[in-house]
C-alpha atoms as a PDB file:
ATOM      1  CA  UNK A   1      85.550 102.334  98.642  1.00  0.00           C
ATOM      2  CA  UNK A   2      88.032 103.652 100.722  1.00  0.00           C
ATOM      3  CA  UNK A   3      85.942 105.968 102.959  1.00  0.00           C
ATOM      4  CA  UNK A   4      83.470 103.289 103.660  1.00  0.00           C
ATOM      5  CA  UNK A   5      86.119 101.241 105.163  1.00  0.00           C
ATOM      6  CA  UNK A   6      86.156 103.876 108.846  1.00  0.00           C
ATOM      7  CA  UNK A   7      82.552 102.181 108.694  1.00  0.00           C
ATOM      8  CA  UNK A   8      83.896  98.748 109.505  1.00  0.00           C
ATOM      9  CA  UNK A   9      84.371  97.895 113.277  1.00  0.00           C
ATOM     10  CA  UNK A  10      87.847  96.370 113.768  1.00  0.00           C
ATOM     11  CA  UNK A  11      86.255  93.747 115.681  1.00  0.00           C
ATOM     12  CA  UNK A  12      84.626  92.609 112.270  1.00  0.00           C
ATOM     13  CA  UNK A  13      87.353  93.215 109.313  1.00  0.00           C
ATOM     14  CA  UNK A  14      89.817  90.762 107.824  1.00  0.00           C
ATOM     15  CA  UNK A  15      92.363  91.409 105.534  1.00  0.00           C
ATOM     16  CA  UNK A  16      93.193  88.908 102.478  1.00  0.00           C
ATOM     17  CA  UNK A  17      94.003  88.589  98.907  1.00  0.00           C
ATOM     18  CA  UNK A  18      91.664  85.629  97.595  1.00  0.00           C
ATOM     19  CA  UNK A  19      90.764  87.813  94.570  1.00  0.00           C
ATOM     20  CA  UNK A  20      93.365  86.917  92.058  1.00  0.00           C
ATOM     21  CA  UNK A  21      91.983  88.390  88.858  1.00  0.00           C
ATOM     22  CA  UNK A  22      91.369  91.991  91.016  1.00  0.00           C
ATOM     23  CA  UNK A  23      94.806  92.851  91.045  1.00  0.00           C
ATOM     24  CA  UNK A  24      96.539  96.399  91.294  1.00  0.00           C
ATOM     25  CA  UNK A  25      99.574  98.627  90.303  1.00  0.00           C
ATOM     26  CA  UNK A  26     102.626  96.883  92.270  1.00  0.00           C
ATOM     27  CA  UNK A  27     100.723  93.886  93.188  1.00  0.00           C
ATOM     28  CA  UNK A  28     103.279  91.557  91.793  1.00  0.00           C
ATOM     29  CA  UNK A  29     106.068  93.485  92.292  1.00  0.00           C
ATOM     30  CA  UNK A  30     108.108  90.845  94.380  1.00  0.00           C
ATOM     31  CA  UNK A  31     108.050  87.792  91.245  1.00  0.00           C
ATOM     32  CA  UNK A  32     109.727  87.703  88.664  1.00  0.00           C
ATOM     33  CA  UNK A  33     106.673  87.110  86.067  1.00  0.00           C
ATOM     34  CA  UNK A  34     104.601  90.473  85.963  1.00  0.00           C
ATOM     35  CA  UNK A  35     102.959  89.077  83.204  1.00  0.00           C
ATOM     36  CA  UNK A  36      99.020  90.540  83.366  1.00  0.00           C
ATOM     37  CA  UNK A  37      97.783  87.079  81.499  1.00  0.00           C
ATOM     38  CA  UNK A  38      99.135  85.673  84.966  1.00  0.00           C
ATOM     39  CA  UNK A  39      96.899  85.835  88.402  1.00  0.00           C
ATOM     40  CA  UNK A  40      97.828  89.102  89.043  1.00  0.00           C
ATOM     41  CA  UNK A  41      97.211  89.448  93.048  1.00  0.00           C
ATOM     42  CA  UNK A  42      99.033  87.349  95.102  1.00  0.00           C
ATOM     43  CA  UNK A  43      99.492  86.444  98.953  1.00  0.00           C
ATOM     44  CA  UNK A  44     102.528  88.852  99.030  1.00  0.00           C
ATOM     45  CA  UNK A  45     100.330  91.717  98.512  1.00  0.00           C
ATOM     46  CA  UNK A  46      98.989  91.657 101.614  1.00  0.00           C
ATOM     47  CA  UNK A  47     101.402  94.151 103.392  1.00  0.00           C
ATOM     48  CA  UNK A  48     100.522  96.445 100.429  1.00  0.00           C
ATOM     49  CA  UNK A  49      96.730  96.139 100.967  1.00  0.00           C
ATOM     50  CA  UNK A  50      97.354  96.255 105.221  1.00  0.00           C
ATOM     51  CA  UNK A  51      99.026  99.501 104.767  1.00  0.00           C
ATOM     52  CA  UNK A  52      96.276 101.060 102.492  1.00  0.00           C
ATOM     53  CA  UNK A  53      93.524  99.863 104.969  1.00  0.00           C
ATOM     54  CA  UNK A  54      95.248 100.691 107.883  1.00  0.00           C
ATOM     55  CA  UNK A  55      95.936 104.388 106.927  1.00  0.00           C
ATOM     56  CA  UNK A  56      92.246 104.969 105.338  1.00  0.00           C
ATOM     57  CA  UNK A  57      90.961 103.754 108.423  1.00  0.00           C
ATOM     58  CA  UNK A  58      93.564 105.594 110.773  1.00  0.00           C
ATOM     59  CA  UNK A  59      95.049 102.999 112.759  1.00  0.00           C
ATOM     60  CA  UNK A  60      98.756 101.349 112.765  1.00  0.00           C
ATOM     61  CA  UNK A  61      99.757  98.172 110.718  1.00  0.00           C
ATOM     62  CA  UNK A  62     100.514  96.613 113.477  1.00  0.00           C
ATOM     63  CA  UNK A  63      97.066  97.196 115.212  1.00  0.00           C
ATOM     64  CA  UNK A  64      94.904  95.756 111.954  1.00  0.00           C
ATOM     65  CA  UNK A  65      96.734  93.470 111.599  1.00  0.00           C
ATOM     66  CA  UNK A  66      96.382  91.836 115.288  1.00  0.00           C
ATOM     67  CA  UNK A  67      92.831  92.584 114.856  1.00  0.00           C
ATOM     68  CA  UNK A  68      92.864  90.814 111.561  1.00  0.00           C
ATOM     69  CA  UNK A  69      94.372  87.651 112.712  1.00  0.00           C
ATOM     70  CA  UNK A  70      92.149  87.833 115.630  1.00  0.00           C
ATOM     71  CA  UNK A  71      89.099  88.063 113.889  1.00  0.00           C
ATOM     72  CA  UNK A  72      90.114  85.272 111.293  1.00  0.00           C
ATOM     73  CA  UNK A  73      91.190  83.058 113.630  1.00  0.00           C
ATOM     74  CA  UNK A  74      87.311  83.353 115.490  1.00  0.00           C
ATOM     75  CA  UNK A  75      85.876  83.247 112.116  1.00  0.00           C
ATOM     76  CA  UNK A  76      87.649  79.722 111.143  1.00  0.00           C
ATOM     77  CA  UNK A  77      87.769  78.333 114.677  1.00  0.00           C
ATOM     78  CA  UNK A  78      91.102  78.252 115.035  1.00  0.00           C
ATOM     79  CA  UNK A  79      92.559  78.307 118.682  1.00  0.00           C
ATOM     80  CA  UNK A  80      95.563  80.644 120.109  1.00  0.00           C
ATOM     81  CA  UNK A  81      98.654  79.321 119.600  1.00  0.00           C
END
């Protein structure tokens, strides 16, 4: 999985955690229920998950991430603020 993210043009990618039953070791490591019966990804993943795409793909956080947002906010429509 990870190699066939270099394959992905950062013009294309987006980075999000809207798969709550595919968690993964420290997912939940910021709440206080680390219960598995529980969702076990959550929305403050996503600096985990950033940081494992960005280095399999060899580019900074910073960089995906801009190019993230960017590309999310032409997907939805959603104008510079």
């Amino acid at each position: 999985f990870l190699i066939s993210l270099k394959k992905i043009p950062l013009d294309k990618i987006m980075i999000e955690t809207d798969a709550p039953y595919m968690g993964f070791s420290k997912c939940r490591s910021g709440y206080e229920s680390k219960s598995k019966s529980s969702y076990p990804n959550v929305p403050s993943s996503l600096p985990l998950i950033l940081e494992k795409v960005a280095e399999s793909m060899n580019v900074s956080c910073e960089d995906l991430a801009a190019c993230s947002t960017r590309n999310a906010r032409k997907f939805f429509s959603i104008p510079e603020i």
